[in-house]
PDB file of N, CA and C in Angstrom:
ATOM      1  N   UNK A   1      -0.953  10.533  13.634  1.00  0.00           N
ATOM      2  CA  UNK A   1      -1.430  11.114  12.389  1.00  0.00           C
ATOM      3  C   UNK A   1      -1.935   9.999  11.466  1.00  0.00           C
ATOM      4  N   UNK A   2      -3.026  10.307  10.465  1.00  0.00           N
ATOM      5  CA  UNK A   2      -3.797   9.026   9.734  1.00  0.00           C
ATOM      6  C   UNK A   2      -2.979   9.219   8.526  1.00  0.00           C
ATOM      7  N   UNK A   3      -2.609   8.245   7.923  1.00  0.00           N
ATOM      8  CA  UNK A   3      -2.435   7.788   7.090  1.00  0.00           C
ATOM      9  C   UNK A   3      -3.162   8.454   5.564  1.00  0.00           C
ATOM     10  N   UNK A   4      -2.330   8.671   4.556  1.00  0.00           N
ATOM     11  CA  UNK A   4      -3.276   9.416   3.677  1.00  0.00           C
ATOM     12  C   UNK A   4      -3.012   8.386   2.820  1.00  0.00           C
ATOM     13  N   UNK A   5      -4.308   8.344   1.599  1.00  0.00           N
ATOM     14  CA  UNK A   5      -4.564   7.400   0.067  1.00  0.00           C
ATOM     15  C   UNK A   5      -2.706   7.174  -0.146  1.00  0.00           C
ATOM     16  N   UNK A   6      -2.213   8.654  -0.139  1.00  0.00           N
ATOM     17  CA  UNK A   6      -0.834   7.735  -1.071  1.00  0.00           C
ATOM     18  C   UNK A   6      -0.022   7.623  -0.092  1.00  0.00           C
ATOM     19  N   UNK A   7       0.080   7.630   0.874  1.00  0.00           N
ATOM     20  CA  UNK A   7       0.458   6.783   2.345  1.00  0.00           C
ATOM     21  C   UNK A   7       0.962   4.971   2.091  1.00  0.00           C
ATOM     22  N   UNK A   8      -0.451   4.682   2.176  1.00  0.00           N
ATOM     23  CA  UNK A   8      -0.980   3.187   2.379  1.00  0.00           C
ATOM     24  C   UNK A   8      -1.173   2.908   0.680  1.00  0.00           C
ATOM     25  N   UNK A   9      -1.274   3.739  -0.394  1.00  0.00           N
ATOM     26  CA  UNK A   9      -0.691   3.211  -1.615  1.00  0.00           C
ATOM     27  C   UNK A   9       1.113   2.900  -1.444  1.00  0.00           C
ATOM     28  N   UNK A  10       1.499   3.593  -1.166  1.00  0.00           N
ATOM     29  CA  UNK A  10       3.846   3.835  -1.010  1.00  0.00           C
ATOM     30  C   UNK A  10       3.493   2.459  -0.707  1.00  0.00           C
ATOM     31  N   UNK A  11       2.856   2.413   0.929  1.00  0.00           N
ATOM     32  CA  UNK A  11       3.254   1.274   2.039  1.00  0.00           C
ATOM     33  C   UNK A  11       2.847   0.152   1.544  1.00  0.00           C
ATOM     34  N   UNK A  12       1.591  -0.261   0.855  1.00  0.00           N
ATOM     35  CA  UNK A  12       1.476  -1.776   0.216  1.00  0.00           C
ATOM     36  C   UNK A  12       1.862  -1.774  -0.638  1.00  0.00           C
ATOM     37  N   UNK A  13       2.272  -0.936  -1.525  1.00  0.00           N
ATOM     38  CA  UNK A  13       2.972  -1.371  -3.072  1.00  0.00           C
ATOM     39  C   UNK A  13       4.618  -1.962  -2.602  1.00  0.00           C
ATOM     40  N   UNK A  14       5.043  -1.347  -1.546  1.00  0.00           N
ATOM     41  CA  UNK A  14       6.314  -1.643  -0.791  1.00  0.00           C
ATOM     42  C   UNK A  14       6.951  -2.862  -0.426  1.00  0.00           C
ATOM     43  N   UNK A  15       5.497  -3.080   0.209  1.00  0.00           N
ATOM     44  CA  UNK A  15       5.706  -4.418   1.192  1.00  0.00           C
ATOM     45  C   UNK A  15       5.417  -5.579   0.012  1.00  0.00           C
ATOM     46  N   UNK A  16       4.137  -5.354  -1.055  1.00  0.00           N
ATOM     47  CA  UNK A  16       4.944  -6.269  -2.219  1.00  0.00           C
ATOM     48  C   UNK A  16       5.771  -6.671  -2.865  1.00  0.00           C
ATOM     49  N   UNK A  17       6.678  -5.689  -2.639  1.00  0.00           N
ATOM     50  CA  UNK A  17       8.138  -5.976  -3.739  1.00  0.00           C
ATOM     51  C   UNK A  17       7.264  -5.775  -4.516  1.00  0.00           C
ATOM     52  N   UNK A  18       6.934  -4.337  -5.324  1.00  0.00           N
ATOM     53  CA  UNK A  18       6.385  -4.326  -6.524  1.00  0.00           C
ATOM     54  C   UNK A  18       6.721  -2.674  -6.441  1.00  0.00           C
ATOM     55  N   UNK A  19       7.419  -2.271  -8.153  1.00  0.00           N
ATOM     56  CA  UNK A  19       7.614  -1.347  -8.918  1.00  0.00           C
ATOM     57  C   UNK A  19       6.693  -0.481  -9.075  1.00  0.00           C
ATOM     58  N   UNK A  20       6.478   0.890  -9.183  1.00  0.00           N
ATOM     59  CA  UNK A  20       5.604   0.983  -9.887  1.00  0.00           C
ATOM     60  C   UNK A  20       5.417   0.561 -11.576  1.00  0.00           C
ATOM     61  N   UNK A  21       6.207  -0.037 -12.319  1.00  0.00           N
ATOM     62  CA  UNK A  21       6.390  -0.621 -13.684  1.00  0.00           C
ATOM     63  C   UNK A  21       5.615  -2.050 -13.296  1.00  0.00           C
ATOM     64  N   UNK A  22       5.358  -2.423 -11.896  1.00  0.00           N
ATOM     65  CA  UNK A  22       4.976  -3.656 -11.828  1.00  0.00           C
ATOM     66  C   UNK A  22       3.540  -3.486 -11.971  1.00  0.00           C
ATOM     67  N   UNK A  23       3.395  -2.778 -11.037  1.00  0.00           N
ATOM     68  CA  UNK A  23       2.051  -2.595 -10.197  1.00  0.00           C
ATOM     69  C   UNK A  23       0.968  -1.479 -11.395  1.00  0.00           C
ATOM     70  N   UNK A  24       1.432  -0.588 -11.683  1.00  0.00           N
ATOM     71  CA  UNK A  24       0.035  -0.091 -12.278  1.00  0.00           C
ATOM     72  C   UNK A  24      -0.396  -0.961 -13.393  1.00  0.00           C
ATOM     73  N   UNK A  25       0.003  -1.810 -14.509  1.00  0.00           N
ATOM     74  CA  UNK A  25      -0.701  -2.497 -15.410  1.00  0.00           C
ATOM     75  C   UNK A  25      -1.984  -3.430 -14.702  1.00  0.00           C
ATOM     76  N   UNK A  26      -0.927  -4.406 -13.102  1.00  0.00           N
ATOM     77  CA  UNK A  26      -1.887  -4.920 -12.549  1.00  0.00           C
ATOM     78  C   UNK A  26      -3.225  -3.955 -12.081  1.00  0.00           C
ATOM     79  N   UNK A  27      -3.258  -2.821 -11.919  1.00  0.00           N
ATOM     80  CA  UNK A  27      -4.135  -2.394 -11.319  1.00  0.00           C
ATOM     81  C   UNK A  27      -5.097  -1.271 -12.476  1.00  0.00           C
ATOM     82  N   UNK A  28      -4.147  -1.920 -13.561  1.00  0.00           N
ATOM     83  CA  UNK A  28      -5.591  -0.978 -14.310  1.00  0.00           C
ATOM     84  C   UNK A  28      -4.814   0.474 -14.653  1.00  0.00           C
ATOM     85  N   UNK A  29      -4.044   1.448 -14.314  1.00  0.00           N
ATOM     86  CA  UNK A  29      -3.145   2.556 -14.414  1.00  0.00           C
ATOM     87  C   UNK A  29      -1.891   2.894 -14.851  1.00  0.00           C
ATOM     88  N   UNK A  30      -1.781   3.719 -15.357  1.00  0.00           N
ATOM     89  CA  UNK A  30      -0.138   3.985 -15.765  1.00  0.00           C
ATOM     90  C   UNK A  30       0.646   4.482 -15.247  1.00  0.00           C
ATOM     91  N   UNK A  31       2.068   4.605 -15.235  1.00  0.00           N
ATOM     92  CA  UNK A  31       2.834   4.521 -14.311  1.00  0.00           C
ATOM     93  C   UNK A  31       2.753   5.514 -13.634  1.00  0.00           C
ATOM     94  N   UNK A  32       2.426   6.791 -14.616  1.00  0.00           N
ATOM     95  CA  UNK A  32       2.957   7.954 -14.370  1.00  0.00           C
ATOM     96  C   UNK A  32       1.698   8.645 -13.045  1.00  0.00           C
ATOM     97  N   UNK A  33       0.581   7.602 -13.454  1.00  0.00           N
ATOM     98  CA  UNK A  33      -0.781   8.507 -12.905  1.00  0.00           C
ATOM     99  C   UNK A  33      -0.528   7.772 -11.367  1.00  0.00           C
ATOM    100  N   UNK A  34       0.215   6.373 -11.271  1.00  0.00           N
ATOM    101  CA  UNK A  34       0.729   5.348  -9.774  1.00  0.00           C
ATOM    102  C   UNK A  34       1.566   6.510  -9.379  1.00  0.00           C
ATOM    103  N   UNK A  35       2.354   7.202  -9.951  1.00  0.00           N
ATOM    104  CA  UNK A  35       3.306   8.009  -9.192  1.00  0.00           C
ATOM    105  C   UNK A  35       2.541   8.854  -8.358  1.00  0.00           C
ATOM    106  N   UNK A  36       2.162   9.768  -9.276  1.00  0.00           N
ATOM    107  CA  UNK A  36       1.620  11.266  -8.628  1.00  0.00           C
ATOM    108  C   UNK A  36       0.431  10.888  -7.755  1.00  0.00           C
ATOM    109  N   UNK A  37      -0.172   9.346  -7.731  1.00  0.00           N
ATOM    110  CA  UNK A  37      -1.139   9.006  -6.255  1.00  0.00           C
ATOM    111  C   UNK A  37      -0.097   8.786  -5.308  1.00  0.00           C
ATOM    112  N   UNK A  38       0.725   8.730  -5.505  1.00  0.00           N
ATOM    113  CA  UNK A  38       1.400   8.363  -4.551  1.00  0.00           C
ATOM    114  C   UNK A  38       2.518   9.507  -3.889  1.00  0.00           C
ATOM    115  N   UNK A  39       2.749  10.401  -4.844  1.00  0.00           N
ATOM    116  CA  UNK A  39       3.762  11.510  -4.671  1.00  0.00           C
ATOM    117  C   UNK A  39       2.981  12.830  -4.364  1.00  0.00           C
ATOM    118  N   UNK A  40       1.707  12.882  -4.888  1.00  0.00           N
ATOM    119  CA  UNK A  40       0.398  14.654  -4.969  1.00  0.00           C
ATOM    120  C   UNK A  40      -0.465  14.468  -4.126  1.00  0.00           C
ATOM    121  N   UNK A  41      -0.801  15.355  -3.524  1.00  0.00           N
ATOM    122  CA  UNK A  41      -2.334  15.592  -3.237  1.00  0.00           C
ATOM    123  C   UNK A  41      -3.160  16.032  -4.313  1.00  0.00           C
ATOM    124  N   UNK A  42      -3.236  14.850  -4.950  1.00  0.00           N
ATOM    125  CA  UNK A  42      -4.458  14.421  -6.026  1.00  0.00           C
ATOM    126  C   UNK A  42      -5.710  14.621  -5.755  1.00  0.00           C
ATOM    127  N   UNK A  43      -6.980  15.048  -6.456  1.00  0.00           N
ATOM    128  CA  UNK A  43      -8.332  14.941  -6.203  1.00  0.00           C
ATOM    129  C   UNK A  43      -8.432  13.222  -6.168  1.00  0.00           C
ATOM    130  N   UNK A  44      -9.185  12.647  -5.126  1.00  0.00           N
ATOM    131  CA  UNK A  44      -9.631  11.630  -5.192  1.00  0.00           C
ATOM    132  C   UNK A  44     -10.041  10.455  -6.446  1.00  0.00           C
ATOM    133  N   UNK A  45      -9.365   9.908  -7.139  1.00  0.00           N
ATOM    134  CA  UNK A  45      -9.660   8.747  -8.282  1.00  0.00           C
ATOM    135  C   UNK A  45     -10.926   8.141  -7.882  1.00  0.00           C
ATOM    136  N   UNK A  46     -11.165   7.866  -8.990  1.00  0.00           N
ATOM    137  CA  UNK A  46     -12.220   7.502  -9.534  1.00  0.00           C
ATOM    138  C   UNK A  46     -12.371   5.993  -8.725  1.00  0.00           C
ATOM    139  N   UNK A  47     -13.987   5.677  -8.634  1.00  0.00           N
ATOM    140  CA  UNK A  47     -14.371   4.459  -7.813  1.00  0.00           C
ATOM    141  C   UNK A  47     -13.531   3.110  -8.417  1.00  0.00           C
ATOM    142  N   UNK A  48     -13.466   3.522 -10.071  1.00  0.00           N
ATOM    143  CA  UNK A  48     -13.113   2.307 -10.925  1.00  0.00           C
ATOM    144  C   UNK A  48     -11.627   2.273 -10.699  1.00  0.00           C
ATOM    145  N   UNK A  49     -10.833   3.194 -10.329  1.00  0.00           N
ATOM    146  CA  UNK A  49      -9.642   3.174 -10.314  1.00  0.00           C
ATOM    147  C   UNK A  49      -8.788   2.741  -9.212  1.00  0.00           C
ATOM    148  N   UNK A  50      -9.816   3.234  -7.769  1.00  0.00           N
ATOM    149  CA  UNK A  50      -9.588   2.782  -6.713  1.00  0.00           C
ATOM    150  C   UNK A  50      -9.793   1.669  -6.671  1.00  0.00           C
ATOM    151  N   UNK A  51     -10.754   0.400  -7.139  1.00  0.00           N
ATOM    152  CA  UNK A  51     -11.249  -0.644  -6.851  1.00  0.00           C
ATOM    153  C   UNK A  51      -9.500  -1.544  -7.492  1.00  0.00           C
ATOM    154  N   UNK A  52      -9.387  -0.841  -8.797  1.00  0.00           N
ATOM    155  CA  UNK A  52      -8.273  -1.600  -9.531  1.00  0.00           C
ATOM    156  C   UNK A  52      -6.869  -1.658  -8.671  1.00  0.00           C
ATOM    157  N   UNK A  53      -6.768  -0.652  -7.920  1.00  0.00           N
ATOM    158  CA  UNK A  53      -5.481  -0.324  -6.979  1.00  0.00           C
ATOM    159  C   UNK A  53      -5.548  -1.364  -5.763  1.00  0.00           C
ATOM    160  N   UNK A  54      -6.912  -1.230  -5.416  1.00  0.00           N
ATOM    161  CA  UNK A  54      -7.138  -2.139  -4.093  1.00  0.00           C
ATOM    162  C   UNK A  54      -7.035  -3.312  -4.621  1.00  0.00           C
ATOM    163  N   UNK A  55      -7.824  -3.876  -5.316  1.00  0.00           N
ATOM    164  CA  UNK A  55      -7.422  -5.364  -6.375  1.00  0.00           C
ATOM    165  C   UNK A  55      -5.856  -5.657  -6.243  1.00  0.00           C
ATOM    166  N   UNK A  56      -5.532  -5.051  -6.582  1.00  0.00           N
ATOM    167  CA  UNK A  56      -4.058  -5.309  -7.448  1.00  0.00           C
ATOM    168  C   UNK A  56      -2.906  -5.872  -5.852  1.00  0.00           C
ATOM    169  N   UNK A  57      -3.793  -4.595  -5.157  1.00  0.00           N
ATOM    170  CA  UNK A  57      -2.686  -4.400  -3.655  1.00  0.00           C
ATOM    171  C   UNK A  57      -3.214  -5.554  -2.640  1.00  0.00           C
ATOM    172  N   UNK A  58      -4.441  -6.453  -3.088  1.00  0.00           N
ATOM    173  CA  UNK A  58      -5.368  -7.260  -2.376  1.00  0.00           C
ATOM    174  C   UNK A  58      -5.603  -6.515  -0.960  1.00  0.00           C
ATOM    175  N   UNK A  59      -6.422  -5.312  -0.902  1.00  0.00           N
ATOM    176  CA  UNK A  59      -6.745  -4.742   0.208  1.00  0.00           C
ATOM    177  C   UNK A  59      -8.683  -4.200  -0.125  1.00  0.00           C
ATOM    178  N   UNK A  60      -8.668  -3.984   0.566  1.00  0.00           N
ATOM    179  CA  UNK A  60     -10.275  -3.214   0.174  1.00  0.00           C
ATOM    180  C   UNK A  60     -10.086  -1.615  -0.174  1.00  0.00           C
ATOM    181  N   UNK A  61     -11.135  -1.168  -0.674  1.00  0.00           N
ATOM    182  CA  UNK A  61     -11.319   0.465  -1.464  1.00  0.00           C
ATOM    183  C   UNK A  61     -11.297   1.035   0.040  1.00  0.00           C
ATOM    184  N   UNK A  62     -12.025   0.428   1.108  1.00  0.00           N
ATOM    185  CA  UNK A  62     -12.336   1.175   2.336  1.00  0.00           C
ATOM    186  C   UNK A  62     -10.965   1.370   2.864  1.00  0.00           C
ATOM    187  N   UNK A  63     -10.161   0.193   2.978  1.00  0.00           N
ATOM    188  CA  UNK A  63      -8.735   0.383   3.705  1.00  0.00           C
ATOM    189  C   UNK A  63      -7.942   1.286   2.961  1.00  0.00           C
ATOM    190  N   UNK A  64      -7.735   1.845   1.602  1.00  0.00           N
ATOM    191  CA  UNK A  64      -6.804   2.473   0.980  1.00  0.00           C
ATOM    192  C   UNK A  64      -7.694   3.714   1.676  1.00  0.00           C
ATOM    193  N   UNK A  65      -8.879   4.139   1.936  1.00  0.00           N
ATOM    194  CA  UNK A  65      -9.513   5.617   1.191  1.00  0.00           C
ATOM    195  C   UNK A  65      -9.229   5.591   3.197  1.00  0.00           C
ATOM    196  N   UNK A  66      -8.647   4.815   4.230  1.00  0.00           N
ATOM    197  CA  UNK A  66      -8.673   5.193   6.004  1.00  0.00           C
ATOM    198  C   UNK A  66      -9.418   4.069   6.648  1.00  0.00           C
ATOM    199  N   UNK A  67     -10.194   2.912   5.913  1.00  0.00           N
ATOM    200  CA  UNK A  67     -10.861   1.957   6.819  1.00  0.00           C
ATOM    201  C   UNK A  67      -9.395   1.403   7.559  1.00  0.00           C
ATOM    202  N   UNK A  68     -10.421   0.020   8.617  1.00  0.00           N
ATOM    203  CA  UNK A  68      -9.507  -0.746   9.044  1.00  0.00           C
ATOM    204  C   UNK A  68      -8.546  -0.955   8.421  1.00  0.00           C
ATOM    205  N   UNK A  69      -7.521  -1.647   8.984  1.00  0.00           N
ATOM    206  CA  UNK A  69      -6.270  -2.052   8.420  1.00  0.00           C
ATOM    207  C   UNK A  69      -6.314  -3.862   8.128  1.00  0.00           C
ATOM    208  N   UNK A  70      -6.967  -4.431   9.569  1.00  0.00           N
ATOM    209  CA  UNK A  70      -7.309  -5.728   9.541  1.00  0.00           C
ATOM    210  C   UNK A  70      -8.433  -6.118   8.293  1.00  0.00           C
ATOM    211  N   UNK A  71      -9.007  -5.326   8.148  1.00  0.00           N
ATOM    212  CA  UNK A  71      -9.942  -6.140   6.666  1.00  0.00           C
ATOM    213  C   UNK A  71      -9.346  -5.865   5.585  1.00  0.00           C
ATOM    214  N   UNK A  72      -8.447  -7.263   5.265  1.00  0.00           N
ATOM    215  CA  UNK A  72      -7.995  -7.134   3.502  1.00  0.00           C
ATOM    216  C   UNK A  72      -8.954  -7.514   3.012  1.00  0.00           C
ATOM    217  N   UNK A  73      -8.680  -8.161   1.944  1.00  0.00           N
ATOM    218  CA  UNK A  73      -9.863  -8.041   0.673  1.00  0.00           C
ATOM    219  C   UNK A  73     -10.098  -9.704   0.694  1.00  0.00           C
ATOM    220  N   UNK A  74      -9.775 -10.299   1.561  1.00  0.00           N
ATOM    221  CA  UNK A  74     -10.316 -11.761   1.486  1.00  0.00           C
ATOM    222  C   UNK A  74     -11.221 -11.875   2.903  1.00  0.00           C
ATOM    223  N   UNK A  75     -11.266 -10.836   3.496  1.00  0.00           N
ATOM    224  CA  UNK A  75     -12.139 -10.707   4.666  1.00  0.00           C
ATOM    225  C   UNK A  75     -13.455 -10.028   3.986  1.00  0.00           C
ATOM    226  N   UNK A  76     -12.614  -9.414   3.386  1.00  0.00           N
ATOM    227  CA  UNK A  76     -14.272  -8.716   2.751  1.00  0.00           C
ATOM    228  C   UNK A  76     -15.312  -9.345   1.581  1.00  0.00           C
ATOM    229  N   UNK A  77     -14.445 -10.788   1.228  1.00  0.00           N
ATOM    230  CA  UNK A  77     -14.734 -11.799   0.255  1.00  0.00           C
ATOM    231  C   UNK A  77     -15.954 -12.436   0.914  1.00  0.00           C
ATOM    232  N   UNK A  78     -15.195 -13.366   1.821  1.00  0.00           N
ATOM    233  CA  UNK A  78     -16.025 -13.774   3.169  1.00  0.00           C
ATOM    234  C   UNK A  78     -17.260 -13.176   3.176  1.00  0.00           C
ATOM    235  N   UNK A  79     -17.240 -12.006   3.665  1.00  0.00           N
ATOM    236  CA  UNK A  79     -18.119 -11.609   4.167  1.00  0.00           C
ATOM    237  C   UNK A  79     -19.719 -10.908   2.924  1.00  0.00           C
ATOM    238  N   UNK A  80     -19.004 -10.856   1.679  1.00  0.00           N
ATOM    239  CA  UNK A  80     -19.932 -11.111   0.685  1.00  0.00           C
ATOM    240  C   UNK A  80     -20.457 -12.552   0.531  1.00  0.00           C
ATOM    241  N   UNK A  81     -19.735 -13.564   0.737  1.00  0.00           N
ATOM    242  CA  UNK A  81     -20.261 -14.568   0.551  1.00  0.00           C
ATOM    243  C   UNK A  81     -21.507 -15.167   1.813  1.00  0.00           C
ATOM    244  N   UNK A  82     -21.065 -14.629   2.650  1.00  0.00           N
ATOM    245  CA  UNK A  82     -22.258 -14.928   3.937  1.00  0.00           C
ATOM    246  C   UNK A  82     -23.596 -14.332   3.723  1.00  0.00           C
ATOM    247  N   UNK A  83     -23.164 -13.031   3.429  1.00  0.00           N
ATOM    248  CA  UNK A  83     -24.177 -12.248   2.517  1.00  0.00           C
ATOM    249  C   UNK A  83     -25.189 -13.375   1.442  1.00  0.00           C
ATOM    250  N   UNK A  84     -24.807 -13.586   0.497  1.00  0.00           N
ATOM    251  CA  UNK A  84     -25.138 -13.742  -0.746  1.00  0.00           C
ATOM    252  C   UNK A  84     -25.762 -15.748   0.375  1.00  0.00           C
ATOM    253  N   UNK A  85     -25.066 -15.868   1.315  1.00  0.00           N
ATOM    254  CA  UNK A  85     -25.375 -17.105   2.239  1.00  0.00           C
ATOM    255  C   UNK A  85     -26.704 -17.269   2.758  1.00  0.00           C
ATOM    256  N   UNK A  86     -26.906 -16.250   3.178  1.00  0.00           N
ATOM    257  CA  UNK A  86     -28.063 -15.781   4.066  1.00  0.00           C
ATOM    258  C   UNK A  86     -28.947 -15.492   3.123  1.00  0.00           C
ATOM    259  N   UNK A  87     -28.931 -15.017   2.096  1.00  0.00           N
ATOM    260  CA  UNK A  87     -29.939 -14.964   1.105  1.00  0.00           C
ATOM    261  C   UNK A  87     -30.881 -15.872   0.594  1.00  0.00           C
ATOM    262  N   UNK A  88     -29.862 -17.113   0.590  1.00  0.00           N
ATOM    263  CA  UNK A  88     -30.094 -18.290  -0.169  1.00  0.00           C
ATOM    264  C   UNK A  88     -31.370 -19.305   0.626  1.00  0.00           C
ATOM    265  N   UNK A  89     -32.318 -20.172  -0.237  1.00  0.00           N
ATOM    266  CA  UNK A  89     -33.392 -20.920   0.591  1.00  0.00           C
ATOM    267  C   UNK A  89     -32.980 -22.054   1.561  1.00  0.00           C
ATOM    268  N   UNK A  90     -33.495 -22.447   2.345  1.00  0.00           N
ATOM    269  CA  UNK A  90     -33.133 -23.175   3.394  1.00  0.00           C
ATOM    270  C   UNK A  90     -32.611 -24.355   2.612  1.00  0.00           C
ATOM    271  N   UNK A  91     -33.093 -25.025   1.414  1.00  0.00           N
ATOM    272  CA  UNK A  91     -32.719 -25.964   0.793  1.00  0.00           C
ATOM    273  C   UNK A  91     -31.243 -25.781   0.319  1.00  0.00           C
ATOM    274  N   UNK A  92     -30.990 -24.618  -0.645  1.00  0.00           N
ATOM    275  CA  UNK A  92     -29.976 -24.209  -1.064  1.00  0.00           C
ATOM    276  C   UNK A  92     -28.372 -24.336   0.165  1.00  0.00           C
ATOM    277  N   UNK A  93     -29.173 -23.957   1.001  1.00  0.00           N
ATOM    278  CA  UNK A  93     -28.148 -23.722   2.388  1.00  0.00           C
ATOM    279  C   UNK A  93     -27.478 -25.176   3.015  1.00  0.00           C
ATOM    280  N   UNK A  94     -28.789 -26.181   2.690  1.00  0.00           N
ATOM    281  CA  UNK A  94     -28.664 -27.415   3.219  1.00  0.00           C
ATOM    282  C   UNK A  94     -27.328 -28.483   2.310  1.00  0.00           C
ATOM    283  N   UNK A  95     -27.733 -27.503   0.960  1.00  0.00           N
ATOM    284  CA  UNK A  95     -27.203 -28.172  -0.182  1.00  0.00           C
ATOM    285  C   UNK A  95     -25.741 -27.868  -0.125  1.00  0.00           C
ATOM    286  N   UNK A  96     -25.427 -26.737   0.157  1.00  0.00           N
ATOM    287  CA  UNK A  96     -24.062 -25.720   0.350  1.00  0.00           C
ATOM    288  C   UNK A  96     -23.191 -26.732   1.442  1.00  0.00           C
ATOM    289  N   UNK A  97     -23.821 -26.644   2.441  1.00  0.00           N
ATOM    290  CA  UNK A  97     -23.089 -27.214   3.775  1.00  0.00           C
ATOM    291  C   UNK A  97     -22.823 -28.633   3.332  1.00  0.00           C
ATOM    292  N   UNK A  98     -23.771 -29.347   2.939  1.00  0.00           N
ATOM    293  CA  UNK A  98     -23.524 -30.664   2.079  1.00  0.00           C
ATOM    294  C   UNK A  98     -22.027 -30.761   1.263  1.00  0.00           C
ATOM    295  N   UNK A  99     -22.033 -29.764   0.264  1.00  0.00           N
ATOM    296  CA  UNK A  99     -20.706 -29.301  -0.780  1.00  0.00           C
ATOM    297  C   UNK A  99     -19.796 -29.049   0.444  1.00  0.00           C
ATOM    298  N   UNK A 100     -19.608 -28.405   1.412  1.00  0.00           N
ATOM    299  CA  UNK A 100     -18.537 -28.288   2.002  1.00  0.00           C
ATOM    300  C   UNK A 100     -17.817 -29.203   2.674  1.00  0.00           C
ATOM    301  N   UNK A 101     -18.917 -29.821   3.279  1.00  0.00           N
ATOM    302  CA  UNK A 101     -18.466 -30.938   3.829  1.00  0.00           C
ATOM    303  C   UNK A 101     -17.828 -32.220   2.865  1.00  0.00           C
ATOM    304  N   UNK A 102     -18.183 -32.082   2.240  1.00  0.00           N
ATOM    305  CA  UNK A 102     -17.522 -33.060   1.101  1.00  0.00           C
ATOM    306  C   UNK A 102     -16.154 -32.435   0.665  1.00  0.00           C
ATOM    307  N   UNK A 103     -16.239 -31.721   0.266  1.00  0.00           N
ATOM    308  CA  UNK A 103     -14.911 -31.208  -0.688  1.00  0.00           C
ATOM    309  C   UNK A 103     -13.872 -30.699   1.012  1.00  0.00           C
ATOM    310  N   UNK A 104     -14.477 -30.931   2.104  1.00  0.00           N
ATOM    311  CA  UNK A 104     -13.240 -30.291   3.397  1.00  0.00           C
ATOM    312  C   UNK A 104     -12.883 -32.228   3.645  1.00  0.00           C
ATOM    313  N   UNK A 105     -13.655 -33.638   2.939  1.00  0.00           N
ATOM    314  CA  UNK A 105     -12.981 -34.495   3.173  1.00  0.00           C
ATOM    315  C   UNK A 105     -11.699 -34.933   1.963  1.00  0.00           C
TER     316      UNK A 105
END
């Protein structure tokens, strides 16, 4: 059986050691509205609200709403940055790899 929104909200707020008294300020929500995502079959929150939950829980909007489990939110960092990588002019790119290599001595 899949996992529902307040599933994998219970289960990472859990595995943080985090309250809900902890956790909704970090994420933007109040306590009461962390509960009932987590206790109701709620209509779906809002994009802004989900983003703040996933933030908070360091997971992605996709993994709370049924994506993978393996892409937290520093995989999905990554992978904006390759993005925004590939964009960049061949010079820029030359310049980048330059910066890395320096700051990885």
């Amino acid at each position: 059986m899949a996992e529902t929104l307040r599933d994998r909200i219970k289960t990472l707020r859990k595995k943080a050691k985090l309250t809900l008294d902890q956790l909704a300020p970090q994420a933007g929500l109040s306590k009461s509205y962390l509960w009932e995502l987590e206790n109701r079959d709620l209509p779906r929150p809002s994009g802004e609200k989900l983003a703040g939950l996933a933030k908070a829980l360091n997971v992605t909007v996709d993994y709370l709403l049924g994506g993978d489990p393996t892409e937290n939110l520093e995989t999905a960092e990554d992978k904006a940055f390759f993005r925004e990588y590939e964009a960049m002019s061949p010079e820029a790119r030359a310049q980048l790899r330059r910066l890395a290599k320096a700051l990885d001595k």
